[in-house]
C-alpha atoms as a PDB file:
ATOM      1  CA  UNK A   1      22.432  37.214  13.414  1.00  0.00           C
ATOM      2  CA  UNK A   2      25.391  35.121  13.120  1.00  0.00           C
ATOM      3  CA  UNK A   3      27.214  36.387  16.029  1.00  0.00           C
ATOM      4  CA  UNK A   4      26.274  35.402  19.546  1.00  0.00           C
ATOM      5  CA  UNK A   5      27.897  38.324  20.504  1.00  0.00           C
ATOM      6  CA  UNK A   6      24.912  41.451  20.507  1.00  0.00           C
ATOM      7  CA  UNK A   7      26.834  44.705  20.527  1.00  0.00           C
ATOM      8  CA  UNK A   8      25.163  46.989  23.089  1.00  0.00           C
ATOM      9  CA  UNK A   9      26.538  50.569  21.471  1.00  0.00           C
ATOM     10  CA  UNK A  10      29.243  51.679  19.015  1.00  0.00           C
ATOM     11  CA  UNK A  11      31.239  54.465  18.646  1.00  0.00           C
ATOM     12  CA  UNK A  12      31.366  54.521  15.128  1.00  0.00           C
ATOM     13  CA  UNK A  13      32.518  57.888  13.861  1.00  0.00           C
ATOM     14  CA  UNK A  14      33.851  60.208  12.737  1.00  0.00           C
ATOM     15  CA  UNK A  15      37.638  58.578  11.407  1.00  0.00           C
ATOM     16  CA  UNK A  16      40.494  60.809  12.641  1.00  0.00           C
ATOM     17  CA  UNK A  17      38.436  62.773  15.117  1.00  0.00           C
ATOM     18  CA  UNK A  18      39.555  60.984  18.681  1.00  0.00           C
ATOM     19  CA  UNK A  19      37.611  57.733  18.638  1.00  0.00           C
ATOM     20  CA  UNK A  20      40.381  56.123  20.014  1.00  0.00           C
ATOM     21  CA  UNK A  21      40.607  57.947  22.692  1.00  0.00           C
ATOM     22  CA  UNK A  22      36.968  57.787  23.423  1.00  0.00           C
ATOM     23  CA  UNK A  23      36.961  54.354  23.570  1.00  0.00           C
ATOM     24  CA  UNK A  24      39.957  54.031  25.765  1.00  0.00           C
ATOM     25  CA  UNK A  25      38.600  56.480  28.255  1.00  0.00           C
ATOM     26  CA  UNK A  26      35.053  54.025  27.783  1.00  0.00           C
ATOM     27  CA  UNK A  27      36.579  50.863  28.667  1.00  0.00           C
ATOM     28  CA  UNK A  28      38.016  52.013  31.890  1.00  0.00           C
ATOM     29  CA  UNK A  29      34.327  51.982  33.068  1.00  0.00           C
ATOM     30  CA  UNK A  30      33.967  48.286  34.741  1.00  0.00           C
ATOM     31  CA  UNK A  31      30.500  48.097  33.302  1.00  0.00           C
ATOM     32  CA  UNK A  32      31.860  48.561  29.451  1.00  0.00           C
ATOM     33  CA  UNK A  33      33.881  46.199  27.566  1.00  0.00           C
ATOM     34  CA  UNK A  34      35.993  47.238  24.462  1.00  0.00           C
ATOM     35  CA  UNK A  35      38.213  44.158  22.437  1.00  0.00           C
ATOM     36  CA  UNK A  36      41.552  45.492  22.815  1.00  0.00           C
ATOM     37  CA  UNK A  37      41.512  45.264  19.061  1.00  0.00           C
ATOM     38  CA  UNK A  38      38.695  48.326  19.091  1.00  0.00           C
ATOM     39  CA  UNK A  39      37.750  47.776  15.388  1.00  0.00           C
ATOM     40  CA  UNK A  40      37.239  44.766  14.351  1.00  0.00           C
ATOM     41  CA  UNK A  41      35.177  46.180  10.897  1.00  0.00           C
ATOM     42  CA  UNK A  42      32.667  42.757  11.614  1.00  0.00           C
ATOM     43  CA  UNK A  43      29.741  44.714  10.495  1.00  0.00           C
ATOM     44  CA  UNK A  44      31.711  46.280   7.624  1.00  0.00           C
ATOM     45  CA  UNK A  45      33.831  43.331   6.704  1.00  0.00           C
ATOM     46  CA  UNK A  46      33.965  42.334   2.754  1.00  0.00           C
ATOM     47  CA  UNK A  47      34.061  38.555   4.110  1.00  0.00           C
ATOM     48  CA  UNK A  48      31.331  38.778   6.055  1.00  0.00           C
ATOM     49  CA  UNK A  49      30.287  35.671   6.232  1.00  0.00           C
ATOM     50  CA  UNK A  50      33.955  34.091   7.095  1.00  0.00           C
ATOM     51  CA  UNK A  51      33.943  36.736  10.278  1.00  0.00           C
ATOM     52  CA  UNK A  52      31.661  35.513  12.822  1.00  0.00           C
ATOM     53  CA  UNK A  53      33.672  32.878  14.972  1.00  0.00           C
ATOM     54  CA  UNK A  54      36.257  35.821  14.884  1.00  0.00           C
ATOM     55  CA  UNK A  55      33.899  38.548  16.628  1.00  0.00           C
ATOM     56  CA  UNK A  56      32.713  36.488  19.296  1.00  0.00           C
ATOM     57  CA  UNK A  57      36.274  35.517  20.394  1.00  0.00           C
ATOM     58  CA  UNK A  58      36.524  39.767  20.464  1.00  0.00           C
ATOM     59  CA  UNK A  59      34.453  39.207  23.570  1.00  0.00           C
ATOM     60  CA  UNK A  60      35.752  36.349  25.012  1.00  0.00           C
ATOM     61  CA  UNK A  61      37.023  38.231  27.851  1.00  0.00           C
ATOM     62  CA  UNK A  62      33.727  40.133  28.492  1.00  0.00           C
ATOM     63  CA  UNK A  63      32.071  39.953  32.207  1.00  0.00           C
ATOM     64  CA  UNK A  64      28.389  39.359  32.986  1.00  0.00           C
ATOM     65  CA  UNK A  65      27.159  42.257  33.023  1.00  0.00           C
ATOM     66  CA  UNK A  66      29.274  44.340  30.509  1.00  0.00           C
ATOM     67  CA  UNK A  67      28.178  46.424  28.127  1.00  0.00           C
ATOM     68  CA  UNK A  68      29.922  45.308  24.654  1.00  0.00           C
ATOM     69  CA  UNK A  69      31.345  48.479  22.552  1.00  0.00           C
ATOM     70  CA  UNK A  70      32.576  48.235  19.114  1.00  0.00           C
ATOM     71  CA  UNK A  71      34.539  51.349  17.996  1.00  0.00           C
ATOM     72  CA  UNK A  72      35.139  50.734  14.217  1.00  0.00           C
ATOM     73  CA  UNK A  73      35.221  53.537  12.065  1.00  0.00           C
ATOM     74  CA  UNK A  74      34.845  51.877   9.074  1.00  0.00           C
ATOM     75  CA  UNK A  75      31.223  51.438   9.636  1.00  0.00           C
ATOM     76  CA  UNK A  76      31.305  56.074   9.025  1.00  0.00           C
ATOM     77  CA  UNK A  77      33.162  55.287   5.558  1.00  0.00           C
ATOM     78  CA  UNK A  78      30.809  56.275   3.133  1.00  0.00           C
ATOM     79  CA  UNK A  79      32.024  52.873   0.409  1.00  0.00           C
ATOM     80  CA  UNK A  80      30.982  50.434   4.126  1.00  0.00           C
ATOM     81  CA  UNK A  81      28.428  52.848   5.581  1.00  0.00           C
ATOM     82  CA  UNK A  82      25.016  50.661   4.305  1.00  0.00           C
ATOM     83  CA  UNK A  83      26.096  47.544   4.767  1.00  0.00           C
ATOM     84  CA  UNK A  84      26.899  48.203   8.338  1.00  0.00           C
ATOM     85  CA  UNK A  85      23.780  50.046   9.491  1.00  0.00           C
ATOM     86  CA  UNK A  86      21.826  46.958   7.343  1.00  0.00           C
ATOM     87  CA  UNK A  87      23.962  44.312   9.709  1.00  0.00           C
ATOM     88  CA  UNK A  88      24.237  46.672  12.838  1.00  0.00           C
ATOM     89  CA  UNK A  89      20.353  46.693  12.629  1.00  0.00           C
ATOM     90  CA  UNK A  90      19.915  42.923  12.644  1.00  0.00           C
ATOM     91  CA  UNK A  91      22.053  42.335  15.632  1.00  0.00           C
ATOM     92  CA  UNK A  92      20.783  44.865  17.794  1.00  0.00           C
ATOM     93  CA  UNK A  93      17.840  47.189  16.270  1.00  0.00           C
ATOM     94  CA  UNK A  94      18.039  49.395  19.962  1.00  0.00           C
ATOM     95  CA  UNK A  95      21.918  49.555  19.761  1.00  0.00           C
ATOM     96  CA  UNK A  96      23.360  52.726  20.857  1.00  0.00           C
ATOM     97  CA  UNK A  97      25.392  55.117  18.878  1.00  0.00           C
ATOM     98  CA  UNK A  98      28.399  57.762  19.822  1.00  0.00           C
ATOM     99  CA  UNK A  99      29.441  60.141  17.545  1.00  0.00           C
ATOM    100  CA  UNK A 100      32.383  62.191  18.210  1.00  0.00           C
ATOM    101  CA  UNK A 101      33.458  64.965  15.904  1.00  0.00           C
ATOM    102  CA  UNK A 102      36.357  67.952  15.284  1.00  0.00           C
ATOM    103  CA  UNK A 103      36.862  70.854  13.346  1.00  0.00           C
ATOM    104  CA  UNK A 104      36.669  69.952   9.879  1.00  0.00           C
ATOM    105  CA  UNK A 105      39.961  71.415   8.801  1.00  0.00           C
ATOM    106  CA  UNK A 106      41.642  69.569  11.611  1.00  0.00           C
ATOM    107  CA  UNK A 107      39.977  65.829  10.453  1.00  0.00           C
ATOM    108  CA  UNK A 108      41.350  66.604   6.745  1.00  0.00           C
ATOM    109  CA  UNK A 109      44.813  67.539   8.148  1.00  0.00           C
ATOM    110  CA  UNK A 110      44.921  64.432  10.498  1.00  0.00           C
ATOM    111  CA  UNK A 111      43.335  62.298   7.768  1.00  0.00           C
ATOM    112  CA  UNK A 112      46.600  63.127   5.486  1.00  0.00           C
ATOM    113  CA  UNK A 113      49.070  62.529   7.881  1.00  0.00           C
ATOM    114  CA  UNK A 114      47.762  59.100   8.592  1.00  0.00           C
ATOM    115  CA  UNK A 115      47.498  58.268   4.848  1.00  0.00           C
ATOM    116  CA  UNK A 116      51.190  59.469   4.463  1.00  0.00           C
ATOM    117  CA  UNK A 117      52.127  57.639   8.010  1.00  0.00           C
ATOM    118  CA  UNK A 118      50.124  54.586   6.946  1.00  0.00           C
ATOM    119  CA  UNK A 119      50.044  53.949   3.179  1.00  0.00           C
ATOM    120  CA  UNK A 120      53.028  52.034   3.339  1.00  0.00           C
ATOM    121  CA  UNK A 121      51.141  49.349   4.956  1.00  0.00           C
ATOM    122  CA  UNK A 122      48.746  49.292   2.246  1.00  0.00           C
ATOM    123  CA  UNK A 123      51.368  50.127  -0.311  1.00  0.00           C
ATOM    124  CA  UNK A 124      49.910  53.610  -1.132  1.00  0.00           C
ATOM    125  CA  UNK A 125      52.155  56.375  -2.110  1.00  0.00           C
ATOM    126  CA  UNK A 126      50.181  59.271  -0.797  1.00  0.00           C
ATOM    127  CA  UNK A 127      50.731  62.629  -3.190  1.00  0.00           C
ATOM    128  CA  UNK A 128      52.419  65.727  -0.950  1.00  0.00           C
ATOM    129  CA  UNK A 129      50.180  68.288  -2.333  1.00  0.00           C
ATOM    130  CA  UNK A 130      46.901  68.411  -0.088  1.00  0.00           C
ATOM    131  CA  UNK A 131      45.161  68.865  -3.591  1.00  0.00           C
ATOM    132  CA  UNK A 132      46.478  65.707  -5.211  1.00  0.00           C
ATOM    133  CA  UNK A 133      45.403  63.673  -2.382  1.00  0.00           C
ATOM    134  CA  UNK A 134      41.705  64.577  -1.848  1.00  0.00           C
ATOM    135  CA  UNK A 135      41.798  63.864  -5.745  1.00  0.00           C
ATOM    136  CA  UNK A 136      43.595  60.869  -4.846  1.00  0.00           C
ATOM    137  CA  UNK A 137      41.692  59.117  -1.836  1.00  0.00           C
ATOM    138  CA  UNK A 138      37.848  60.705  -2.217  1.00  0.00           C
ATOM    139  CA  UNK A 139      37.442  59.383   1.311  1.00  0.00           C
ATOM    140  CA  UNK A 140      39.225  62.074   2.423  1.00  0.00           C
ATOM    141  CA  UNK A 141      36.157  64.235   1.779  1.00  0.00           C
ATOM    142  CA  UNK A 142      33.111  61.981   2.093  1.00  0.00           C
ATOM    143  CA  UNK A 143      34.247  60.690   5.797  1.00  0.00           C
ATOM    144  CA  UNK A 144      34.633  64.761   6.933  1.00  0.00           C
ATOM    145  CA  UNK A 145      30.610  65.286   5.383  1.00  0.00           C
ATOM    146  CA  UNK A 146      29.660  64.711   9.246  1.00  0.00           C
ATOM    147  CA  UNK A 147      25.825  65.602   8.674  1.00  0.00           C
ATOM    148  CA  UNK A 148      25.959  63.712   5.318  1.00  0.00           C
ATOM    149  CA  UNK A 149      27.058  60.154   6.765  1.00  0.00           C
ATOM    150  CA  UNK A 150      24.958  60.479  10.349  1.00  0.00           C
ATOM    151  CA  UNK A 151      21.957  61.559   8.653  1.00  0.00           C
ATOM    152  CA  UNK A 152      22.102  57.445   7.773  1.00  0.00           C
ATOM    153  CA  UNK A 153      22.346  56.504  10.973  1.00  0.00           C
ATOM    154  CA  UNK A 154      19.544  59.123  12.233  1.00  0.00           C
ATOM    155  CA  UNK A 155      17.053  57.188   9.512  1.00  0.00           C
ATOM    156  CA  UNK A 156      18.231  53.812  10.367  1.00  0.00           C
ATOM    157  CA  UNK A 157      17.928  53.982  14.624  1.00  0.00           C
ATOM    158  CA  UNK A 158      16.393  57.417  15.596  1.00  0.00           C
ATOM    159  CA  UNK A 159      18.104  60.587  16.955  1.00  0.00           C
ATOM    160  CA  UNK A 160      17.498  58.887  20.540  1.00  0.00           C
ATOM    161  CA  UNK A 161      19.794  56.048  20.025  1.00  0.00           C
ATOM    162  CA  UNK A 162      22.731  58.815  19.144  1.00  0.00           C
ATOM    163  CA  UNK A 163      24.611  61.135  20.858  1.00  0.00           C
ATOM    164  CA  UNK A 164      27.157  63.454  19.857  1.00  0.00           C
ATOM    165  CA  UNK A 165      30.300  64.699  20.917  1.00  0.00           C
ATOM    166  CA  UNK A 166      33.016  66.922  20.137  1.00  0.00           C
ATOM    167  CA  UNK A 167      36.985  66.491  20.052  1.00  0.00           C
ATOM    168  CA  UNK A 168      37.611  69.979  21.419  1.00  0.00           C
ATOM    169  CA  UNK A 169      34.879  69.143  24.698  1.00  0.00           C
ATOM    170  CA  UNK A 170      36.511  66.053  25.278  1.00  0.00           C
ATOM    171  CA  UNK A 171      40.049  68.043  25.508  1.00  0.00           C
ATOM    172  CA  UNK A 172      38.338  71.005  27.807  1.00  0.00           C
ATOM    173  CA  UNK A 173      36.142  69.304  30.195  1.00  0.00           C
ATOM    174  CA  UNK A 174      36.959  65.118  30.406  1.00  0.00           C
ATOM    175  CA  UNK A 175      34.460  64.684  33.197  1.00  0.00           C
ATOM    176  CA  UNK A 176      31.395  66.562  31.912  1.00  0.00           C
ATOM    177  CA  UNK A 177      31.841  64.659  28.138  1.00  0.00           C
ATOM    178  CA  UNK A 178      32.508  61.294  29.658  1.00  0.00           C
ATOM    179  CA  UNK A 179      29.374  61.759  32.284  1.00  0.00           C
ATOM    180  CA  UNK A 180      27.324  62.443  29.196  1.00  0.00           C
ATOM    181  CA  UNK A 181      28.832  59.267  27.198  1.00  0.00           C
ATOM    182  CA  UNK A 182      27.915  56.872  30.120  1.00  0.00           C
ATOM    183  CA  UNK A 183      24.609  58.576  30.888  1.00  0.00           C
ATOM    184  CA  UNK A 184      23.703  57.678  27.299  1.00  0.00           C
ATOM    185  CA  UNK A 185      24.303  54.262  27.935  1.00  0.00           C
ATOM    186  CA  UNK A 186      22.688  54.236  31.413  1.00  0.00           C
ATOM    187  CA  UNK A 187      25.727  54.027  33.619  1.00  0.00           C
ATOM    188  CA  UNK A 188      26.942  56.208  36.555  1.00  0.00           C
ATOM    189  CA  UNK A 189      30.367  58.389  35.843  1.00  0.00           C
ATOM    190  CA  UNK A 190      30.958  57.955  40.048  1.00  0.00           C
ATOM    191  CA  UNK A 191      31.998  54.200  38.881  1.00  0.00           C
ATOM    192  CA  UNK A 192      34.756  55.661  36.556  1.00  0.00           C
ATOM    193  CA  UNK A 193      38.018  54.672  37.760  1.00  0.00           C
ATOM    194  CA  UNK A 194      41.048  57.991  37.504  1.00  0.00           C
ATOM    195  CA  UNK A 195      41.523  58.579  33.545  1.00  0.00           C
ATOM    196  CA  UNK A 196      45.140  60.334  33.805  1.00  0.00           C
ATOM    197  CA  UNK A 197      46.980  58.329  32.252  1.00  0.00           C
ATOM    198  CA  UNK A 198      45.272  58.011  28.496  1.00  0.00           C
ATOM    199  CA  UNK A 199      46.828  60.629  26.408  1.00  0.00           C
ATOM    200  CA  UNK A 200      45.060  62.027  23.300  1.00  0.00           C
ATOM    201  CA  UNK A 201      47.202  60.780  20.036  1.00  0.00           C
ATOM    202  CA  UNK A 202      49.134  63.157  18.332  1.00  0.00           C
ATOM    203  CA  UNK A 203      49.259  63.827  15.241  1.00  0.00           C
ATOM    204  CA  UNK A 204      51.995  65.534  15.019  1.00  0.00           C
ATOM    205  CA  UNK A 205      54.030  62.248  15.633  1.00  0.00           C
ATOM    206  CA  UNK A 206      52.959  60.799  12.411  1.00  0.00           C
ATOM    207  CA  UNK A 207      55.987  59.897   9.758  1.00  0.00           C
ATOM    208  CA  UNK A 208      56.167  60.605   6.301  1.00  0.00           C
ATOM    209  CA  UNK A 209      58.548  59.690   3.172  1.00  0.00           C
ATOM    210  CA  UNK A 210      61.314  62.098   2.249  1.00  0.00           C
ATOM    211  CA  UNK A 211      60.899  62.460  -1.574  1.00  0.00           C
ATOM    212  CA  UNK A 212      64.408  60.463  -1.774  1.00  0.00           C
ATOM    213  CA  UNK A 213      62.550  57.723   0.436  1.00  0.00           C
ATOM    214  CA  UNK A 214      59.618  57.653  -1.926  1.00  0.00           C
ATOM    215  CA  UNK A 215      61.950  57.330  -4.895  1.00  0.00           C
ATOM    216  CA  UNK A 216      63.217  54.447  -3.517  1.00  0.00           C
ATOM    217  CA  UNK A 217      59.704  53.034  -2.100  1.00  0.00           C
ATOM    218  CA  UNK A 218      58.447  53.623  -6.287  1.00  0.00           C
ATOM    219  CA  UNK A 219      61.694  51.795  -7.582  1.00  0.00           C
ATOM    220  CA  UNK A 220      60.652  48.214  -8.667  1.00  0.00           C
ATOM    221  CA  UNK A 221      63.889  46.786  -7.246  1.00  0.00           C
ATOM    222  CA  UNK A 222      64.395  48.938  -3.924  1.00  0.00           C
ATOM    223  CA  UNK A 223      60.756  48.548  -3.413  1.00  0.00           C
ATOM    224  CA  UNK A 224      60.240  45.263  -3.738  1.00  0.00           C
ATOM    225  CA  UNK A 225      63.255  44.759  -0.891  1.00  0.00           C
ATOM    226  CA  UNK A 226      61.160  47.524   1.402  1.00  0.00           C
ATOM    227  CA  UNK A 227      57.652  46.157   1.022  1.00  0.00           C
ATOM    228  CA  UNK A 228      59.313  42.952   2.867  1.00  0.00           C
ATOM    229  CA  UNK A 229      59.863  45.431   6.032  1.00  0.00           C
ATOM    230  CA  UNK A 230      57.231  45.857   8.388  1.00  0.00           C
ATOM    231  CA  UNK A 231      56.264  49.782   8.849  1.00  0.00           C
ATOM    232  CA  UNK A 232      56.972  50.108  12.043  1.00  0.00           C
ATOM    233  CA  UNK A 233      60.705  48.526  11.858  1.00  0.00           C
ATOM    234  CA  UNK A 234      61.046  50.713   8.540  1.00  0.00           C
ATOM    235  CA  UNK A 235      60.081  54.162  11.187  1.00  0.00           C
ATOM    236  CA  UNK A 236      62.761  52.755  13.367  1.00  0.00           C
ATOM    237  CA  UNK A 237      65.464  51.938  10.419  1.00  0.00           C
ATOM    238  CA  UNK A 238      65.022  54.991   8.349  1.00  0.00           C
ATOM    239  CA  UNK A 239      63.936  57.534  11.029  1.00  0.00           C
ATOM    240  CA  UNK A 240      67.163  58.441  12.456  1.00  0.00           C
ATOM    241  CA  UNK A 241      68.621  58.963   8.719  1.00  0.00           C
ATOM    242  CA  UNK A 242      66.095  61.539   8.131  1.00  0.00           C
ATOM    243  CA  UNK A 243      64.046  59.078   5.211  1.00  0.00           C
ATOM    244  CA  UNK A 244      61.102  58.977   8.086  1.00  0.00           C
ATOM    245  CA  UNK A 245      59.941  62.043   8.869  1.00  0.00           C
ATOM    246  CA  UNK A 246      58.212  63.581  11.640  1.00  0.00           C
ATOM    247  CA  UNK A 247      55.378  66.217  10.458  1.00  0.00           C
ATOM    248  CA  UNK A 248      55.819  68.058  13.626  1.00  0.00           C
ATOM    249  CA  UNK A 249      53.278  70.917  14.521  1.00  0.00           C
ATOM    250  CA  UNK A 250      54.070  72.952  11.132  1.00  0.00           C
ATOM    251  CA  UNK A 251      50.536  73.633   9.513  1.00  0.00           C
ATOM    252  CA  UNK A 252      49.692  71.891   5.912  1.00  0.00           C
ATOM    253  CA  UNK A 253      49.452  74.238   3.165  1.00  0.00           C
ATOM    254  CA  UNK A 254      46.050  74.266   1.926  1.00  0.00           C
ATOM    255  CA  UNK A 255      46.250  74.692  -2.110  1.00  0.00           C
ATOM    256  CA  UNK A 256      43.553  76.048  -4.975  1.00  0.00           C
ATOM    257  CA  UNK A 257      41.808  72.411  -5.545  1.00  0.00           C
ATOM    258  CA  UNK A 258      41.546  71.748  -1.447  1.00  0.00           C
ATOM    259  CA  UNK A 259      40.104  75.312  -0.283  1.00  0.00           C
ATOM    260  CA  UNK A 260      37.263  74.774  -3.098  1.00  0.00           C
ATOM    261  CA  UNK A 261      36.721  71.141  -2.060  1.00  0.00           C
ATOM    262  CA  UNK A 262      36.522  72.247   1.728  1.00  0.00           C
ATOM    263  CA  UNK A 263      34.166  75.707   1.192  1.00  0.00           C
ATOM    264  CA  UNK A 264      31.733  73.399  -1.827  1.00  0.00           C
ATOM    265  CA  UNK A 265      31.514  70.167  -0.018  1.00  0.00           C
ATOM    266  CA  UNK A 266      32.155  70.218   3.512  1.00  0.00           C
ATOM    267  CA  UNK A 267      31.805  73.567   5.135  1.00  0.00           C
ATOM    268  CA  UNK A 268      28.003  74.071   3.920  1.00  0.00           C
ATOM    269  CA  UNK A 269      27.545  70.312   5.389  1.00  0.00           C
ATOM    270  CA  UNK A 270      29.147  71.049   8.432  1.00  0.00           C
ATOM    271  CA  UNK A 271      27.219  74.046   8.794  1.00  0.00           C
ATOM    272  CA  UNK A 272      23.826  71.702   8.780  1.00  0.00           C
ATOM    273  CA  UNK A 273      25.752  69.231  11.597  1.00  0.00           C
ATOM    274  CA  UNK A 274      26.368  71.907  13.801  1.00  0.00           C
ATOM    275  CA  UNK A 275      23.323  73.410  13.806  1.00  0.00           C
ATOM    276  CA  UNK A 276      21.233  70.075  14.334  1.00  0.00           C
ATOM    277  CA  UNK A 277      23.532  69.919  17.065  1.00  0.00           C
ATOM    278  CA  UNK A 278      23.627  73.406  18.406  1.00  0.00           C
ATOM    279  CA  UNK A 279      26.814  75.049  17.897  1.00  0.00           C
ATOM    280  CA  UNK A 280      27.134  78.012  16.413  1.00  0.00           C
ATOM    281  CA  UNK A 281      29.448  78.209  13.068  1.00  0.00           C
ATOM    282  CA  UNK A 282      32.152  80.183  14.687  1.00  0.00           C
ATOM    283  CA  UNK A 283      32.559  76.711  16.805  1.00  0.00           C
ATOM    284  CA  UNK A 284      34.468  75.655  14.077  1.00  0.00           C
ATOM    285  CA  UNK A 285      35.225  78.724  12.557  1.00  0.00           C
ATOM    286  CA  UNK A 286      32.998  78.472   9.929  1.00  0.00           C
ATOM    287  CA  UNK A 287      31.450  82.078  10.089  1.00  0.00           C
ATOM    288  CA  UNK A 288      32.364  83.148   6.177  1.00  0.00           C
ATOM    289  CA  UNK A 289      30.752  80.285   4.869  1.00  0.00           C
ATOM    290  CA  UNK A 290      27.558  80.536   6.799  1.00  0.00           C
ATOM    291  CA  UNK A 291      27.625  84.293   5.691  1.00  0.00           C
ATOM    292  CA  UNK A 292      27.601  82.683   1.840  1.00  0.00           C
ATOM    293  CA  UNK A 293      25.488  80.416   2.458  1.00  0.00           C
ATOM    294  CA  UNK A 294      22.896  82.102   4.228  1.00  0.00           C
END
């Protein structure tokens, strides 16, 4: 493997369901390391080849000792997922795997927000209607088919290699999720240092465009002036006139096109995850489809 870094476990999945915070609450552990830039898509990277130099300086900083986490999510994406399990494989065939999930429903909800919130770096104009943008950004769907994109992973390193975990543990019992976490990766939880102070990220906090800001952000001339403002200065410019948006904790309406998407495609996959992993579908609330399904 190119590297000389070898990546002892990665938290790889699922996008939008709290890896972040996972991995924070990981690399307080003085046996773990985490880059403070926590995905570093190496194994997923287009430009493979030019990204090796790059990884091991990710680790620079790493102690004797250490375990060495990766938490890219990219390496879930179903357009990266191959590639990554190929090149994960080579660098460490007994690497070890977390998985942490949420409630379906909530991932697609979180997943828009941050496509609104974020596009603009990536100069996407995300469509309002939750419709439009599944349509838009199939991603959407494919990275929420939890048993779909682990059953890859399952095939590739063996159901002992992975565990799994779930958002709405994590937020209930810290301790108990974060003892199994380290277990899996053969530490001791009685090393874990106080874990107060990391805070879950809300979503809630997330900015969209006003559909006057998106005119503007569409206009060739107006946009071409905007696209040479970073994101974040562009929240703190056009926040306070109301152009920014907060979403706040108002729920997204759920249209025609995005309730069949969610009951064809992902509940009766999500069904199949939680039952490999032995929660019941009302863990989710996911009791109607089971009923059609069944």
């Amino acid at each position: 493997m190119p590297t000389a870094v070898k990546i002892d476990f990665i938290v790889p999945g699922f996008s939008k369901c709290g890896t972040t915070t996972l991995c924070a609450l990981l690399d307080l552990h003085p046996g773990i390391y985490i880059p403070p830039i926590k995905e570093p898509w190496y194994f997923s990277h287009p430009k493979f080849e030019t990204q090796h130099t790059c990884y091991d300086e990710h680790y620079e900083d790493a102690q004797e000792g250490q375990l060495k986490g990766d938490g890219s999510t990219d390496y879930t994406g179903y357009l990266r997922e191959d590639i990554s399990i190929a090149r994960i494989k080579e660098n460490n065939p007994d690497c070890r795997f977390m998985f942490i999930a949420r409630n379906p429903r909530s991932r697609i909800e979180s997943s828009y927000r941050e496509m609104h919130h974020s596009g603009v770096n990536f100069g996407l104009n995300a469509p309002y209607p939750l419709g439009d943008c599944l349509r838009v950004f199939p991603q959407m769907v494919q990275d929420t088919l939890f048993w779909e994109r682990i059953s890859k992973y399952r095939n590739a390193f063996g159901d002992e290699a992975i565990l799994v975990v779930f958002l709405e543990e994590l937020k209930a019992d810290q301790r108990t999720v974060l003892t199994r976490c380290l277990e899996h990766l053969g530490l001791s939880i009685d090393d874990m240092p106080d874990t107060g102070s990391v805070q879950m990220n809300a979503g809630s906090r997330k900015l969209y465009d006003s559909r006057l800001f998106r005119f503007l952000r569409s206009n060739h001339v107006t946009g071409l002036k905007l696209a040479k403002i970073d994101s974040e200065r562009q929240d703190r410019l056009f926040g306070p006139l109301g152009l920014r948006r907060a979403f706040g904790k108002k729920p997204l309406h759920w249209d025609d096109y995005s309730l069949e998407a969610f009951e064809k495609d992902i509940a009766p996959d999500c069904l199949k995850f939680l039952q490999h992993y032995g929660k019941p579908p009302s863990f989710w609330g996911l009791e109607e489809f089971a009923e059609k399904c069944a």
